[in-house]
N, C-alpha and C. Protein backbone atom coordinates (compact mmCIF):
# COMPACT_ATOMS: atom_id res chain seq x y z
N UNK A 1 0.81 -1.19 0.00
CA UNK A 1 0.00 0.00 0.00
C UNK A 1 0.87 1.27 0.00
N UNK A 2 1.90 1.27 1.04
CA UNK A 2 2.84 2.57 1.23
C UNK A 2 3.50 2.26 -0.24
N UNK A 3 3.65 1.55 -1.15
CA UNK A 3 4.25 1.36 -2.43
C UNK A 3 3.33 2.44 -3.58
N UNK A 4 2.08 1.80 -3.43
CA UNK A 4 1.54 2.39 -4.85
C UNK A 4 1.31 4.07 -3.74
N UNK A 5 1.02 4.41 -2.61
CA UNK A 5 1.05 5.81 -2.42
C UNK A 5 2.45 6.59 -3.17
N UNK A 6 3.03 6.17 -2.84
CA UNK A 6 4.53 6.88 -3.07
C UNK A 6 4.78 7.06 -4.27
N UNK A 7 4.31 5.62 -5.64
CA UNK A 7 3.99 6.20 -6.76
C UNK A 7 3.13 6.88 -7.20
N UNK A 8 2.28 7.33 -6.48
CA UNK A 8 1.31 8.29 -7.18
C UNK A 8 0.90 9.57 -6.71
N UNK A 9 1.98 9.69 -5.32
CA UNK A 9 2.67 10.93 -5.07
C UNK A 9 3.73 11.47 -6.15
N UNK A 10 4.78 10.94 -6.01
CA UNK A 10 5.59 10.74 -7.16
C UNK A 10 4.97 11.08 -8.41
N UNK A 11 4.37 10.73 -9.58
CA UNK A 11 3.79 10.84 -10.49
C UNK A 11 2.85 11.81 -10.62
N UNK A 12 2.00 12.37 -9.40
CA UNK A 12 1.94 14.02 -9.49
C UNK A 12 2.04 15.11 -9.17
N UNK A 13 3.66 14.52 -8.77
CA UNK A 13 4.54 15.71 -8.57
C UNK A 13 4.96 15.64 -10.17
N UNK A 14 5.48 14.63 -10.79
CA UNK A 14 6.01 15.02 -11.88
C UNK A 14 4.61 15.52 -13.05
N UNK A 15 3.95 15.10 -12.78
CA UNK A 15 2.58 15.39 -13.63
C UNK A 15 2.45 17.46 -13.37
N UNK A 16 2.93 17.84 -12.09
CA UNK A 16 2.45 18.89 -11.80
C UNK A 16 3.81 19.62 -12.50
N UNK A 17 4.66 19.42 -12.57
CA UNK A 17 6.17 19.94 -12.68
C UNK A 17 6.05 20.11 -14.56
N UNK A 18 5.48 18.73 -14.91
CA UNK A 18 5.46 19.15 -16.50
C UNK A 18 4.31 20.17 -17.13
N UNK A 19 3.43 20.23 -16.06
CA UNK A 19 2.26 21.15 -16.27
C UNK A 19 3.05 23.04 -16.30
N UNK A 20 3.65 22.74 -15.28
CA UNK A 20 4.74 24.14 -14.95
C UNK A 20 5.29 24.56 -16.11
N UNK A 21 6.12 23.48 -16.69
CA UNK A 21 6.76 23.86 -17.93
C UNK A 21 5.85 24.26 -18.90
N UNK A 22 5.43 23.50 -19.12
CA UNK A 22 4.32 24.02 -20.34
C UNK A 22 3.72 25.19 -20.12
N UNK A 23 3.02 25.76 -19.25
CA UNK A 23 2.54 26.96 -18.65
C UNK A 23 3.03 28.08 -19.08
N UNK A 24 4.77 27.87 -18.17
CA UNK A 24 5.52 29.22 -18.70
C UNK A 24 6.19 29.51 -19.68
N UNK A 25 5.93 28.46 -20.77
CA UNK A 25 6.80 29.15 -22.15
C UNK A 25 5.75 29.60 -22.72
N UNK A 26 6.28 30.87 -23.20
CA UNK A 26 5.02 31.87 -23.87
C UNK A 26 4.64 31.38 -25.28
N UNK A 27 3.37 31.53 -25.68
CA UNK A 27 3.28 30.74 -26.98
C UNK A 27 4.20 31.65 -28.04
N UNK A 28 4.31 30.87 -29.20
CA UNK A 28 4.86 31.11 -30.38
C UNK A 28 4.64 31.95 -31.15
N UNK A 29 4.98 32.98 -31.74
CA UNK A 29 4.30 33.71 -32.66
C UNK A 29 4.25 33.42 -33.95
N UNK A 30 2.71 33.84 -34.43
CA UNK A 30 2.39 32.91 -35.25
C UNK A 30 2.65 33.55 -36.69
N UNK A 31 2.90 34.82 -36.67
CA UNK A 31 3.69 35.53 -37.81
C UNK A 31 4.77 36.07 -37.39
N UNK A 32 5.40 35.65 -38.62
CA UNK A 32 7.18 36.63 -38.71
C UNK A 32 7.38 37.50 -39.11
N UNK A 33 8.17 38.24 -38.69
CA UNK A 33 8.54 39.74 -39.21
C UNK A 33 7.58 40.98 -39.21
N UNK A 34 6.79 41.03 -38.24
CA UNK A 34 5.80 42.01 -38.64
C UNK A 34 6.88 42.89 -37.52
N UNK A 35 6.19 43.72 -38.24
CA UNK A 35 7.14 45.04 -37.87
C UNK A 35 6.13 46.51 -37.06
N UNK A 36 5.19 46.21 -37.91
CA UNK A 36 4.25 47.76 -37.48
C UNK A 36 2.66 46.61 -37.56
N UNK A 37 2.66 45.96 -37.83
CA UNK A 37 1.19 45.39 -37.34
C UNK A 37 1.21 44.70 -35.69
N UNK A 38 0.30 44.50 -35.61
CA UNK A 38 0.81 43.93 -34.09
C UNK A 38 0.75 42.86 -34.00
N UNK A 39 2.20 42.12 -33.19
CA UNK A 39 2.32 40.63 -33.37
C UNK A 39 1.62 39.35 -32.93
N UNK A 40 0.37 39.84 -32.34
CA UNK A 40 -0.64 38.96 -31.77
C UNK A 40 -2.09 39.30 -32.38
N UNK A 41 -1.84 39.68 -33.91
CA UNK A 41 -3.15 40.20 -34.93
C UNK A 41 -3.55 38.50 -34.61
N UNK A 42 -4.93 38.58 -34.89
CA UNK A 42 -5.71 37.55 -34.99
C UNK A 42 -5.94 37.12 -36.71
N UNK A 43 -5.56 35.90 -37.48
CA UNK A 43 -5.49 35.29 -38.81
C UNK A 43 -6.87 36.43 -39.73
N UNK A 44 -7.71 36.40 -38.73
CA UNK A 44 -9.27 37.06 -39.39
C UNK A 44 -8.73 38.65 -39.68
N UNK A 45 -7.93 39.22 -38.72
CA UNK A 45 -7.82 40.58 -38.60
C UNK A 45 -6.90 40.66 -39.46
N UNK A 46 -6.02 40.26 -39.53
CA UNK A 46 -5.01 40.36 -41.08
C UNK A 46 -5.52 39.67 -41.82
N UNK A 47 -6.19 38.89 -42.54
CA UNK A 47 -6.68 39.01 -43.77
C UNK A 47 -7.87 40.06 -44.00
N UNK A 48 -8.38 40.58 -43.52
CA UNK A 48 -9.27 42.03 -43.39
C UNK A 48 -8.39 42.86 -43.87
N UNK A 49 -6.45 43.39 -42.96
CA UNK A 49 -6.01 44.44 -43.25
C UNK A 49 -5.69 44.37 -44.60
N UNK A 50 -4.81 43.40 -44.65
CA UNK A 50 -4.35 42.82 -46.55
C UNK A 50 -5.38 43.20 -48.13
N UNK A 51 -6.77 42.62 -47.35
CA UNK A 51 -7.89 42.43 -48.23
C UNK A 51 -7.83 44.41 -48.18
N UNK A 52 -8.19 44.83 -47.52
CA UNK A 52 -8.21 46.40 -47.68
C UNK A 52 -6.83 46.82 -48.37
N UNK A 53 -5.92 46.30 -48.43
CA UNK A 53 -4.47 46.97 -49.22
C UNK A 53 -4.80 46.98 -50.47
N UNK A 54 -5.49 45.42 -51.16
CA UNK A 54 -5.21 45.03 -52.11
C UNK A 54 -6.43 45.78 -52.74
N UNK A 55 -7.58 46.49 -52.20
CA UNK A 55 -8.62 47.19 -52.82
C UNK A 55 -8.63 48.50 -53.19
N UNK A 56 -7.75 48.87 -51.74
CA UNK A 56 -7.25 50.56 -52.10
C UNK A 56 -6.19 50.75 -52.93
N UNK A 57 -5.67 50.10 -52.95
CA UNK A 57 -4.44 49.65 -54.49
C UNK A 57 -5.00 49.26 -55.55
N UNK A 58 -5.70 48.40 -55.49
CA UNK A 58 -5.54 47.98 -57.16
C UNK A 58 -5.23 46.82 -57.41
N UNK A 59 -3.99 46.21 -56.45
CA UNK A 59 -3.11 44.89 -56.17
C UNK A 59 -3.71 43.80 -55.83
N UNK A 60 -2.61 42.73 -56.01
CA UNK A 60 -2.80 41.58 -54.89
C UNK A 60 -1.70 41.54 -54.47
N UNK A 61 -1.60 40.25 -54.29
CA UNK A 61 -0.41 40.27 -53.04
C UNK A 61 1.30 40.04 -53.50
N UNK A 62 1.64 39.71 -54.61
CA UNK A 62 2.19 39.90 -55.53
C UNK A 62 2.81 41.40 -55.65
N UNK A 63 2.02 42.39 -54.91
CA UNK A 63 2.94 43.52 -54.80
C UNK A 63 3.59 43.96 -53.95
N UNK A 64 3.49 43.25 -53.07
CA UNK A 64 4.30 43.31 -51.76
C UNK A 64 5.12 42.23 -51.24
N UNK A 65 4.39 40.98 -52.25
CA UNK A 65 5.48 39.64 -51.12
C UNK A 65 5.88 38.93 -52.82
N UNK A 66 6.96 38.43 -52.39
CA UNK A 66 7.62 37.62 -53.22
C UNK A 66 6.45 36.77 -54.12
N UNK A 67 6.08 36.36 -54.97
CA UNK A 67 5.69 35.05 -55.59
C UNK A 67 6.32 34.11 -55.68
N UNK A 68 6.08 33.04 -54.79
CA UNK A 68 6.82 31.66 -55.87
C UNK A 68 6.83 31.45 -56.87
N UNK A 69 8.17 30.82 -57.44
CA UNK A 69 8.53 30.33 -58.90
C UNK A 69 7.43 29.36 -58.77
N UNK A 70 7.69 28.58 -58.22
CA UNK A 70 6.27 27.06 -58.57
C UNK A 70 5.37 27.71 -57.82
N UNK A 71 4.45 27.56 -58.53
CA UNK A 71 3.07 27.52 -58.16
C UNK A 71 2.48 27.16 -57.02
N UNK A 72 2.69 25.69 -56.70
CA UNK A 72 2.64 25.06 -55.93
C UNK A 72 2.87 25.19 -54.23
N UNK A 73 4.16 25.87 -54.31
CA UNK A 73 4.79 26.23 -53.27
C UNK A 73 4.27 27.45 -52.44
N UNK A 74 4.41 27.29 -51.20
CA UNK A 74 3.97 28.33 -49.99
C UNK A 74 4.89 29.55 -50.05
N UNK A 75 3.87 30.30 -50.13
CA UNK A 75 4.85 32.05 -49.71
C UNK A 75 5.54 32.26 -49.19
N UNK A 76 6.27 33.08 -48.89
CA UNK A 76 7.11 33.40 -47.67
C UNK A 76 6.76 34.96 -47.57
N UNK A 77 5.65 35.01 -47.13
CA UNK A 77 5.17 36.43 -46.53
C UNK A 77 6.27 36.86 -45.75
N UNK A 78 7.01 36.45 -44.75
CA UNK A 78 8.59 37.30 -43.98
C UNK A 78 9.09 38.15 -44.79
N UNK A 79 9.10 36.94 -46.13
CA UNK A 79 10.27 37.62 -46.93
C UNK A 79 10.27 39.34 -47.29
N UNK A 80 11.38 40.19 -46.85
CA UNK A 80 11.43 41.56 -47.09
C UNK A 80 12.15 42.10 -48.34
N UNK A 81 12.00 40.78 -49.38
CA UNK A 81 12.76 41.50 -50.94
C UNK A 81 12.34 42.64 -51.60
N UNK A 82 10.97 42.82 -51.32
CA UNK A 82 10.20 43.87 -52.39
C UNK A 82 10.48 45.25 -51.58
N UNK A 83 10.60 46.14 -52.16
CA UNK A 83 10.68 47.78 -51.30
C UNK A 83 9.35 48.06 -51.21
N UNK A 84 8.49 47.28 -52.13
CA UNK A 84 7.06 48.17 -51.66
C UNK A 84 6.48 47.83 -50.17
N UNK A 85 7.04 46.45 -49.88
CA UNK A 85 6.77 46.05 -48.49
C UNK A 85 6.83 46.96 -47.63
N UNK A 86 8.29 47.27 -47.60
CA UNK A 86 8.18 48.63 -46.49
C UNK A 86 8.10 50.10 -46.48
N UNK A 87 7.67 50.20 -47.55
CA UNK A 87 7.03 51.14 -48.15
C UNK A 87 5.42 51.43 -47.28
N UNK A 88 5.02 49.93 -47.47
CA UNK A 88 3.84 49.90 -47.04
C UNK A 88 3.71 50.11 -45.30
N UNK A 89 4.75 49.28 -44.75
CA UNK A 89 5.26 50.03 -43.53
C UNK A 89 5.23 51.41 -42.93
N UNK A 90 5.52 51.62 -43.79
CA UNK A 90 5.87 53.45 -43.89
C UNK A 90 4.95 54.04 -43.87
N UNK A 91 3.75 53.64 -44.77
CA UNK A 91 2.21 54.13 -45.07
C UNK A 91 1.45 53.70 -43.99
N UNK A 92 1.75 52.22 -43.54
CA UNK A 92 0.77 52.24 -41.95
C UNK A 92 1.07 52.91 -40.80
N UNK A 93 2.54 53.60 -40.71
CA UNK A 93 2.95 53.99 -39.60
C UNK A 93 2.20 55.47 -39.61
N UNK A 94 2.46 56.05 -41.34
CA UNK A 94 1.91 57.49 -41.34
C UNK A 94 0.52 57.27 -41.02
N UNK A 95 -0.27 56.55 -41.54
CA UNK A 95 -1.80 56.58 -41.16
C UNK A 95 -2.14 56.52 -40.02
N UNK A 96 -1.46 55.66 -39.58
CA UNK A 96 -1.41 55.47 -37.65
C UNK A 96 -1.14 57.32 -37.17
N UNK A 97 -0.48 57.44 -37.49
CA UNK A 97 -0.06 58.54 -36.75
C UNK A 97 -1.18 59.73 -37.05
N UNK A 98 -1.56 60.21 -38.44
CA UNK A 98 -2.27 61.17 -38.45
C UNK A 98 -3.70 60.76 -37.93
N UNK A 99 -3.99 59.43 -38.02
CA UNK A 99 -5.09 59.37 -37.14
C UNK A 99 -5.58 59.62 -35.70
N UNK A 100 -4.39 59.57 -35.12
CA UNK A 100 -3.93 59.84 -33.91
C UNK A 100 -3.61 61.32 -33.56
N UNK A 101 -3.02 61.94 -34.42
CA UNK A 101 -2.62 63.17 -33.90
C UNK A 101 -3.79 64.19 -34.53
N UNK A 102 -4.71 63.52 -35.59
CA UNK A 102 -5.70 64.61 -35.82
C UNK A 102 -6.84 64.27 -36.00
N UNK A 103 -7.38 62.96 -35.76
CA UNK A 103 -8.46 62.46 -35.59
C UNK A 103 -9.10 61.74 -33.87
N UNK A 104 -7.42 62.12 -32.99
CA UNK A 104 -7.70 61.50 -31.43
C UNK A 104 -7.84 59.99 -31.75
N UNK A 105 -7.57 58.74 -32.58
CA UNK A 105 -7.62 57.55 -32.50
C UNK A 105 -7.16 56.98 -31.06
N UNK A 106 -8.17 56.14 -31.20
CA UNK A 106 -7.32 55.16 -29.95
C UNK A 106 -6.81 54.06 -30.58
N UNK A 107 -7.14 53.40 -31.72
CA UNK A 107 -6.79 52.08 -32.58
C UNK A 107 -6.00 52.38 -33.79
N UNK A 108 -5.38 51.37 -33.99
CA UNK A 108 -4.33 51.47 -35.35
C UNK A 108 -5.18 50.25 -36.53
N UNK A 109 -3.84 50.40 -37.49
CA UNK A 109 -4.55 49.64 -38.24
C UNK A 109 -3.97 47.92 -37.38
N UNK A 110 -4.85 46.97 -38.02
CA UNK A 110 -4.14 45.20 -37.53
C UNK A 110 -5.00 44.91 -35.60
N UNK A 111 -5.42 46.16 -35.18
CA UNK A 111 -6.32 46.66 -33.75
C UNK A 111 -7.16 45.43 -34.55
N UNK A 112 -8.10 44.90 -33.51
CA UNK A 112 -9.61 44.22 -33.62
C UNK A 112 -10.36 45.42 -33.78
N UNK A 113 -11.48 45.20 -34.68
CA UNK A 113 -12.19 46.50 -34.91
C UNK A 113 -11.65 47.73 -34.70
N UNK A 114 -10.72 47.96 -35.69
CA UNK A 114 -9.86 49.46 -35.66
C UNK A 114 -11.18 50.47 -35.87
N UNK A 115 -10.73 51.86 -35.30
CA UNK A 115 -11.58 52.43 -36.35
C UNK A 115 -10.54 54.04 -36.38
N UNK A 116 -10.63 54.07 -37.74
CA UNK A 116 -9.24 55.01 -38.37
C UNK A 116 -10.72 56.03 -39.32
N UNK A 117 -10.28 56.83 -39.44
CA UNK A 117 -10.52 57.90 -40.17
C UNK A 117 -9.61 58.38 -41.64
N UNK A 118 -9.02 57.78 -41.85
CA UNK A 118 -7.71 58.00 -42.84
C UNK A 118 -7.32 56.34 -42.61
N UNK A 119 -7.42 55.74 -44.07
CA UNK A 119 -7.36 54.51 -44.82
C UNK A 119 -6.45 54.70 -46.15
N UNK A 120 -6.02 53.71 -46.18
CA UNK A 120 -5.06 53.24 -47.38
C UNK A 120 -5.75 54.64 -49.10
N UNK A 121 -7.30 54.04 -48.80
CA UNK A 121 -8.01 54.45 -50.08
C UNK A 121 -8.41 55.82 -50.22
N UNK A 122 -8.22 56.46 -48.98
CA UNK A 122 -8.40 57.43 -48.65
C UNK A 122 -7.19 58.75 -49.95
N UNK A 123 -6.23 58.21 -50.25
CA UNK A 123 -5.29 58.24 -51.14
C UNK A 123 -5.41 57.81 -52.57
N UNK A 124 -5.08 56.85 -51.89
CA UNK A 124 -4.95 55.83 -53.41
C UNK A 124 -5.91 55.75 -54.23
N UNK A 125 -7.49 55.41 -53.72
CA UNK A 125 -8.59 55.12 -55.08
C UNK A 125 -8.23 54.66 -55.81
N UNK A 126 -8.13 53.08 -55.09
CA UNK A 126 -7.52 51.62 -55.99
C UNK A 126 -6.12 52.16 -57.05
N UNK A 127 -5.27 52.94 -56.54
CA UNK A 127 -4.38 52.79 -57.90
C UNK A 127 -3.08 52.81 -57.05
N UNK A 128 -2.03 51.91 -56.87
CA UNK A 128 -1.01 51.52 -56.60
C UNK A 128 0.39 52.80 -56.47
N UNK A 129 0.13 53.88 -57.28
CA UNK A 129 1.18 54.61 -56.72
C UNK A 129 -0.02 56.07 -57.01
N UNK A 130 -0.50 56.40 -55.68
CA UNK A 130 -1.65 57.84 -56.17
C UNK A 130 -0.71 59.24 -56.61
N UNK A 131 -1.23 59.78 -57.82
CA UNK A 131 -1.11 60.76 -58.03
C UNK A 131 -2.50 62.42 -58.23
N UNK A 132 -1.84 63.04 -57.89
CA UNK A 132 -3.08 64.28 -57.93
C UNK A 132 -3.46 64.76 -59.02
N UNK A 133 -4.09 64.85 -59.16
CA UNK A 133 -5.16 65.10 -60.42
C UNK A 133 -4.88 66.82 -60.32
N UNK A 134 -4.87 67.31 -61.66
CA UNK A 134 -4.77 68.77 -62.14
C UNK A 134 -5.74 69.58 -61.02
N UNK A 135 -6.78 69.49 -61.29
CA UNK A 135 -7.63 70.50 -60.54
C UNK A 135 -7.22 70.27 -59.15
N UNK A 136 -6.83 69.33 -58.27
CA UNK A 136 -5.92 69.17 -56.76
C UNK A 136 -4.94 69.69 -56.74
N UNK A 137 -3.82 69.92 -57.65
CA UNK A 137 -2.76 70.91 -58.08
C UNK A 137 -2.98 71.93 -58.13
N UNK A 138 -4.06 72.36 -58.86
CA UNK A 138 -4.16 73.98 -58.77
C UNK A 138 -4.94 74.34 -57.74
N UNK A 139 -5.69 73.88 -57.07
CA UNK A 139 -6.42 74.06 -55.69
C UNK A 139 -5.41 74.32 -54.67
N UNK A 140 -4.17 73.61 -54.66
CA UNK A 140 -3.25 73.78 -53.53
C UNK A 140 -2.11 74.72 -53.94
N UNK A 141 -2.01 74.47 -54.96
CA UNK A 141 -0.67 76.36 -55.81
C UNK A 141 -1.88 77.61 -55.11
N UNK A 142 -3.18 77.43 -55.50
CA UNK A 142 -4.08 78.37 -55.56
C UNK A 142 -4.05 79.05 -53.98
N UNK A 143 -4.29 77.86 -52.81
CA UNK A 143 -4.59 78.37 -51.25
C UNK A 143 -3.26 78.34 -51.02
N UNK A 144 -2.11 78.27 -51.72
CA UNK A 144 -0.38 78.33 -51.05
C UNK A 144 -0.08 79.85 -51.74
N UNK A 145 -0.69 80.47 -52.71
CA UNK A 145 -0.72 81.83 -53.05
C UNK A 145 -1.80 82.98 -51.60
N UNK A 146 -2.46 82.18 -52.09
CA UNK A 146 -3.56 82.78 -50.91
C UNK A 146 -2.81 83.13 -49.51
N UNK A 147 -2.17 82.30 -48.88
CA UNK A 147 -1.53 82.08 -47.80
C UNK A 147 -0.48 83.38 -48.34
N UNK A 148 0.91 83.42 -49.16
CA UNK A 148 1.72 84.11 -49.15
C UNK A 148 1.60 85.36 -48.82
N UNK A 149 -0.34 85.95 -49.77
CA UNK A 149 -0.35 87.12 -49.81
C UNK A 149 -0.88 87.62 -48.20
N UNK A 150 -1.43 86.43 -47.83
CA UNK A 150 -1.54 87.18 -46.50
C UNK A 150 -0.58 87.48 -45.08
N UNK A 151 0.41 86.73 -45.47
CA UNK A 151 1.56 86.92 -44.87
C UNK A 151 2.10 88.47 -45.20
């Protein structure tokens, strides 16, 4: 009797000890390299942010991440070959920010239910590198004259 107690003291102590371990290693992250999204986005919440890149662009995904040669083969979204990648970086950090500094945001973009005031499309209108249209040109020569003379 004092035999099988001692093993099954024994056994959950070690039962409790492997529970320990497991406990305190922090889980894994489940994407690499993110840089300005946040590294505990939920799979649903980044394909939402992506799906919005690729609408206010124009794109798919092909403009930011490598394509595989075969077909077949898995992406390597990490991969940082393309400049538009961090380019795009660059564009979430600015959006983040003016939302923040002139709209009072509390959420960024890759947030669960962000809510931003200034979006990718907000610019772009689906076209991959936005440019201003004539009459936006002369609207802003026009109020940057305006301004001089009142100086």
């Amino acid at each position: 009797m004092k035999f099988n107690t001692k093993i099954a003291v024994i056994t959950g102590l070690f039962v409790f000890v492997i529970i320990g371990i497991v406990a305190s290693n922090p889980p894994q992250e489940k994407y690499k390299n993110l840089k300005v999204l946040p590294k505990n986005i939920s799979e649903q919440t980044l394909e939402k942010v992506m799906d919005e890149f690729e609408k206010a662009l124009g794109v798919g995904c092909d403009f930011c991440h490598v394509k595989p040669a075969d077909s077949t083969a898995e992406w390597d979204m990490a991969d940082d070959t393309k400049p538009e990648k961090e380019i795009a970086r660059k564009m979430i950090a600015m959006s983040n920010k003016i939302n923040k500094d002139f709209f009072k945001a509390t959420t960024k973009y890759g947030d669960e239910n962000a809510v931003l005031e200034i979006h990718c499309v907000t610019c772009h209108h689906g076209e991959p590198h936005p440019e201003m249209k004539e009459e936006e040109e002369e609207q802003i020569e026009q109020r940057e004259q305006k301004e001089q003379k009142q100086q």
